[in-house]
Protein backbone atom coordinates (compact mmCIF):
# COMPACT_ATOMS: atom_id res chain seq x y z
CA UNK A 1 99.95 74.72 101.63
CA UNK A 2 99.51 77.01 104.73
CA UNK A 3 100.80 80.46 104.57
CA UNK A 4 100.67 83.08 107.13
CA UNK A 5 101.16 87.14 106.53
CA UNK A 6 100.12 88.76 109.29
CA UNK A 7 103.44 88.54 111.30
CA UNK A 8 106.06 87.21 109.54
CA UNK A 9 105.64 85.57 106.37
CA UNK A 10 105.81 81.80 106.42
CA UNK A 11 104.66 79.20 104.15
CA UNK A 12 104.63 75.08 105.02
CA UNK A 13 103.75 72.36 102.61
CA UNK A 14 103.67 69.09 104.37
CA UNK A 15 105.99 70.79 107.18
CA UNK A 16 108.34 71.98 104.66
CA UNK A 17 108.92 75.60 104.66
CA UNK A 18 108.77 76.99 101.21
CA UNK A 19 110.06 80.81 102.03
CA UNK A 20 112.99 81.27 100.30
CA UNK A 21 115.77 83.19 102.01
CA UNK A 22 116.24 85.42 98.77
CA UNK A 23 114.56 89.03 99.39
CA UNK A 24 112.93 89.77 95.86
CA UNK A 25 111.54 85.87 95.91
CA UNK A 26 110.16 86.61 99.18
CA UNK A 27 108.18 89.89 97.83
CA UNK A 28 107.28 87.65 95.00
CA UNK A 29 105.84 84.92 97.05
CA UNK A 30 103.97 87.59 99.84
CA UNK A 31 102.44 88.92 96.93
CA UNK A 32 101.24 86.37 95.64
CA UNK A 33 99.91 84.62 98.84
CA UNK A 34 98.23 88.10 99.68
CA UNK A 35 96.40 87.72 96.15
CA UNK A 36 96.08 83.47 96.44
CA UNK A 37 94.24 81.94 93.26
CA UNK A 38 94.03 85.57 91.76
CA UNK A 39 95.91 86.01 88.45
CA UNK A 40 98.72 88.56 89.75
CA UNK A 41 100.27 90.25 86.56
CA UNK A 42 103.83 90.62 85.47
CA UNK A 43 104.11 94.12 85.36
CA UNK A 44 101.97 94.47 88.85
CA UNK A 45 105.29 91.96 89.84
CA UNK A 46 107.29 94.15 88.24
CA UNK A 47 106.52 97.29 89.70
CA UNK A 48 106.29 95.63 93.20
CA UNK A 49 110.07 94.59 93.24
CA UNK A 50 111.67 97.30 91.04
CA UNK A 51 109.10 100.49 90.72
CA UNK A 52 110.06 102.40 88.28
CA UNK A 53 113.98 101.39 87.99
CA UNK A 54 113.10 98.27 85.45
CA UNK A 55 116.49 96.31 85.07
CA UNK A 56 116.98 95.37 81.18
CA UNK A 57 117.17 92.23 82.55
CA UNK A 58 113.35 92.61 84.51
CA UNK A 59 112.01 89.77 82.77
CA UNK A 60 114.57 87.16 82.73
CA UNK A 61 115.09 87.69 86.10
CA UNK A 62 111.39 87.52 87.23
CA UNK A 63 111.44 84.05 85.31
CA UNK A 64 114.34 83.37 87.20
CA UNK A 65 112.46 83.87 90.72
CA UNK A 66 109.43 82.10 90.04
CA UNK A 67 111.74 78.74 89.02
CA UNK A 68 113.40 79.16 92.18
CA UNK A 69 110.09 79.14 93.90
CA UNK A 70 108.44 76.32 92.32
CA UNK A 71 112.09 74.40 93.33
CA UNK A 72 111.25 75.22 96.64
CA UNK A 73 107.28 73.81 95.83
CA UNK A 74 108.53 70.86 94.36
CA UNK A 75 110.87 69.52 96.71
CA UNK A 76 107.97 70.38 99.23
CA UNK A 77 105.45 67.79 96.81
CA UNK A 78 107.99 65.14 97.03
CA UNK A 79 106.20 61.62 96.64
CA UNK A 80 103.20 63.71 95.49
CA UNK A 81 103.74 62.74 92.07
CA UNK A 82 99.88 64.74 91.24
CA UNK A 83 100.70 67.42 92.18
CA UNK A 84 103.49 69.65 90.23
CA UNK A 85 104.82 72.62 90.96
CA UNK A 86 103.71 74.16 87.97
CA UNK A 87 100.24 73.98 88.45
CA UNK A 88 100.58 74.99 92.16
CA UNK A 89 102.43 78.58 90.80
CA UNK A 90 100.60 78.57 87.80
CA UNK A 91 101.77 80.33 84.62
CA UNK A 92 98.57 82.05 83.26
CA UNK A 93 98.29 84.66 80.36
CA UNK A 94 100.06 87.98 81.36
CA UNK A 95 101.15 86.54 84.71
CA UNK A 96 101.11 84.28 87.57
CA UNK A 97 98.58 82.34 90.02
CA UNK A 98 99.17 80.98 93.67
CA UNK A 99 96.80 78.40 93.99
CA UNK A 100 95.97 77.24 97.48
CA UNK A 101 92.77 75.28 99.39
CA UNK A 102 90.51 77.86 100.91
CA UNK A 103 91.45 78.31 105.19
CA UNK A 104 95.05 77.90 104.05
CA UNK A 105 96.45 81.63 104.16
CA UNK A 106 95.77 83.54 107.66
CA UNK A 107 94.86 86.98 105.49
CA UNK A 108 92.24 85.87 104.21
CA UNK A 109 90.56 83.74 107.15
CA UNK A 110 91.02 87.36 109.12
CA UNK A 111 89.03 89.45 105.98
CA UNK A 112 85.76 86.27 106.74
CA UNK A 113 85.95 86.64 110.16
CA UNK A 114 86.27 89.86 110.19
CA UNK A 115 83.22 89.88 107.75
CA UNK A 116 81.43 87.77 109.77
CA UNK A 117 81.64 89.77 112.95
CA UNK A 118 80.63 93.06 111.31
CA UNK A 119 77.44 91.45 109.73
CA UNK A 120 77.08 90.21 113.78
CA UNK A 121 77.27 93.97 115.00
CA UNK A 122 75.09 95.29 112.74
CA UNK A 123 72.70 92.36 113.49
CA UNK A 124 72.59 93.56 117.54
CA UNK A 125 74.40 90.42 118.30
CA UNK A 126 77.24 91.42 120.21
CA UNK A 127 78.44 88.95 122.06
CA UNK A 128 79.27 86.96 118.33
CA UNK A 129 80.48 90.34 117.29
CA UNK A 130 83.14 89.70 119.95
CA UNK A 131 83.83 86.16 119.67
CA UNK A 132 84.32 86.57 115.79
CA UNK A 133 86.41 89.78 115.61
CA UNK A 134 88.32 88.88 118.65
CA UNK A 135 89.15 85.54 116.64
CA UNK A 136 90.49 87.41 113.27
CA UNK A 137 92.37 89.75 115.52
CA UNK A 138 93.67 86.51 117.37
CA UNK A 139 95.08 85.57 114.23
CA UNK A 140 97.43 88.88 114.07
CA UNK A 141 101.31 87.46 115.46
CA UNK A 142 102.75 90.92 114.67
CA UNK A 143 103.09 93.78 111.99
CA UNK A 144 101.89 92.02 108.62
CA UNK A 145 105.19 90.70 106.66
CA UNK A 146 107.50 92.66 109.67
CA UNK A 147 110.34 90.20 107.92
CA UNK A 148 109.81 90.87 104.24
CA UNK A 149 111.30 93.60 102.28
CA UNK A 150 108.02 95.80 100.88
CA UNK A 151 107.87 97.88 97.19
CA UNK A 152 104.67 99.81 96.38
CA UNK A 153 102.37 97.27 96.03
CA UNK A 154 103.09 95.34 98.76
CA UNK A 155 103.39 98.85 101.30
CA UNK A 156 99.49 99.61 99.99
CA UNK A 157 98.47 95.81 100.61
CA UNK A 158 99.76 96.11 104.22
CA UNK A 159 98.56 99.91 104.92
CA UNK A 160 94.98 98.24 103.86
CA UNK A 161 95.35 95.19 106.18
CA UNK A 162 96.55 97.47 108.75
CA UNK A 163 93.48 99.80 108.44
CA UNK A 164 91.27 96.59 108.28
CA UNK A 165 92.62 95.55 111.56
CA UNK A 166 92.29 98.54 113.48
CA UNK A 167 89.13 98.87 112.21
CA UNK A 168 87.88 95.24 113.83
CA UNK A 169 89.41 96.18 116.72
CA UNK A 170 87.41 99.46 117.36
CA UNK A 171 83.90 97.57 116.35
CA UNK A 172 84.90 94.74 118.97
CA UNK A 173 85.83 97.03 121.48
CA UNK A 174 82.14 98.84 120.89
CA UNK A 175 80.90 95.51 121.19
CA UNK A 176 82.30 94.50 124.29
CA UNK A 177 81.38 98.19 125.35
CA UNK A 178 77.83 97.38 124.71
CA UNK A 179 78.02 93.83 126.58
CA UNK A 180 79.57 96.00 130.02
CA UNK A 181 83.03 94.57 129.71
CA UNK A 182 84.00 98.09 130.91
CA UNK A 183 86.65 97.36 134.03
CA UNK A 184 88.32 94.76 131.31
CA UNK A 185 88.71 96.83 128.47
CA UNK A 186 91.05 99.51 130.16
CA UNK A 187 94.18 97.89 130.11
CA UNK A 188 93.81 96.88 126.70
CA UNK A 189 92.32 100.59 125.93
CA UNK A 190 95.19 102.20 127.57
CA UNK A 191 97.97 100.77 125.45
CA UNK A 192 96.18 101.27 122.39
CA UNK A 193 95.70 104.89 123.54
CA UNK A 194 99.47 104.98 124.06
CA UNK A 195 100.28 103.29 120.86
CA UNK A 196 98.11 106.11 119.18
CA UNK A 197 97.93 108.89 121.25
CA UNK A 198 95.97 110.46 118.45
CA UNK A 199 93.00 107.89 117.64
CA UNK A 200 89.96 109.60 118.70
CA UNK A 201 87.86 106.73 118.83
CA UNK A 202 90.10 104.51 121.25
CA UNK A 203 90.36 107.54 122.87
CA UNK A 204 86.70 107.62 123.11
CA UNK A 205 86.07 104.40 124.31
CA UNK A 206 88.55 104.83 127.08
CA UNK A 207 86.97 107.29 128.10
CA UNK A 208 83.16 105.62 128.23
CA UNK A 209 85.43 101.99 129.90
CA UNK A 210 86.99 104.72 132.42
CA UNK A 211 83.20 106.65 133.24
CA UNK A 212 81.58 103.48 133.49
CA UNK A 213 83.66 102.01 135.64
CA UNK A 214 83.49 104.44 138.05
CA UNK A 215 86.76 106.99 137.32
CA UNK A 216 85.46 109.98 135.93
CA UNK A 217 87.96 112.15 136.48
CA UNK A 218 90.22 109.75 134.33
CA UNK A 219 88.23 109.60 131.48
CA UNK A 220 88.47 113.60 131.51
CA UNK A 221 92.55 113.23 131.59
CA UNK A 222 92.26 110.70 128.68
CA UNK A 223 90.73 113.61 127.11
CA UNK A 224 92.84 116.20 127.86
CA UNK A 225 95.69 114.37 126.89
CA UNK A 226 94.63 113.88 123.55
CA UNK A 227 93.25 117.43 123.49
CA UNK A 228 97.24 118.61 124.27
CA UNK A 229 98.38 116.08 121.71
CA UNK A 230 96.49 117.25 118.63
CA UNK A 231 96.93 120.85 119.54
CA UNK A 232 100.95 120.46 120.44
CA UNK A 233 100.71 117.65 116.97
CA UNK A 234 98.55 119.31 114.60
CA UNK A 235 97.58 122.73 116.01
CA UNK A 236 93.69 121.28 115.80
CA UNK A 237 91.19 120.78 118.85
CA UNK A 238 89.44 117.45 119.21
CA UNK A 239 86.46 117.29 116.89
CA UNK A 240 83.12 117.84 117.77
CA UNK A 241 81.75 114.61 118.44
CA UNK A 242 84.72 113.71 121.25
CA UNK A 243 83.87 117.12 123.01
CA UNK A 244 80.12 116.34 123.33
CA UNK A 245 81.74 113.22 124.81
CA UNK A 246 83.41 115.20 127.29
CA UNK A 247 80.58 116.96 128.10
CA UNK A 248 78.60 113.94 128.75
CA UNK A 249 81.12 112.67 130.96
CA UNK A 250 81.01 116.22 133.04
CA UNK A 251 77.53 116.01 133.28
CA UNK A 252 77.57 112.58 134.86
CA UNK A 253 75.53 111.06 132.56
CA UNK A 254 74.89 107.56 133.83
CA UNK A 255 74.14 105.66 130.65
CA UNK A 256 77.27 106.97 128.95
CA UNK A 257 77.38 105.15 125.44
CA UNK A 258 80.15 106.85 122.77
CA UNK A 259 78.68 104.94 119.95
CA UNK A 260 75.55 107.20 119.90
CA UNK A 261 77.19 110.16 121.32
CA UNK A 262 79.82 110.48 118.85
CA UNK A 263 77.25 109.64 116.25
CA UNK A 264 74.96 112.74 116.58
């Protein structure tokens, strides 16, 4: 079985797509792919498609769901007569468990790369600290689920992805920083900037891609821009670490690097 998350949600089993077209089925099977060969409760299934408004019917009708996805398994396993449904979407005490071969959901090969290229950065080795994090963010086709409807568990699984990914693609960015990709980071830098006109740090590494590549003066209105925005925004001035930044950059200092600067 191969299911993807981060975009929309599919799911193939021998080229058979197993997503049903049903929205609380769909929430059940995200959830469970997001938590694959974890025992995911009933009532954490519960609370993810009906919060707090628990139908009299809530457990009949969960049963009801997970038969309708193990029809969809099964006629996937057609003339794979050892393999059943049932232990595929396993029935275990208190709840239920995806089981799928490791490298098969996209999630979770983003969280080991991901891994792996942190452990790379903190090793000095930043040119596998790019390759690795610029392959889990490679693996990104959109918002996470963007076509499944989302209840409380499933909006804090994808605000944690979310903050997982952004957080990969700072440290790659610093890494690429660090290998003097400058000139070819500022397109990228500039949408992200646009896309949050509030994110200090891509801010911040703008405005080292934009010094080191020669357009000082730009860097400064990258900074001034976000200065106007958090002031207009939030009524707050940028914090102390971007303004030493600044300073650096209006000093001219040559060997501009954020990391260190905005780590004093």
């Amino acid at each position: 079985m191969e299911i993807k998350v981060l975009g929309p949600l599919t799911a193939h089993e021998r080229g058979v797509s197993l997503v049903p077209s049903a929205v609380k089925p769909r929430q059940i099977l995200a959830l469970l792919a997001l938590q694959a060969d974890r025992l995911v409760t009933v009532p954490t299934l519960m609370e993810e498609l009906w919060g707090d408004a628990l139908p009299r019917s809530a457990s009949t009708t969960l049963q009801t769901y997970i038969l309708q996805l193990r029809r969809n398994i099964s006629a996937a396993l057609a003339g794979e007569p050892e393999r059943q449904a049932k232990l595929v979407l396993a029935t275990q005490h208190g709840g239920y468990t995806l089981r799928v071969r490791p490298g098969r959901v996209d999630a979770q090969d983003f969280d080991a790369l991901a891994c792996a290229g942190r452990a790379a950065y903190d090793a000095g080795d930043y040119k596998s600290a790019s390759s690795l994090l610029g392959e889990a963010l490679g693996l990104w086709r959109g918002p996470a689920l963007v076509d499944v409807k989302v209840g409380s568990i499933l909006e804090l699984e994808m605000l944690r992805m979310e903050e997982d990914r952004m957080a990969a693609q700072e440290r790659r960015i610093d890494a690429d920083l660090r290998l003097g990709r400058h000139s070819e980071l500022v397109p990228e830098l500039r949408v992200l900037v646009a896309r949050h006109p509030m994110h200090e740090t891509f801010c911040a590494q703008l405005m080292v891609a934009l010094h080191r590549s020669g357009g000082a003066w730009r860097a400064l209105e990258a900074y001034q821009r976000l200065r106007t925005t958090l002031v207009k925004e939030l009524g707050l001035e940028p914090s102390p670490r971007l303004r030493r930044l600044q300073q650096a950059v209006l000093a001219g200092e040559t060997e501009l690097d954020h990391a260190e600067l905005m780590a004093r």
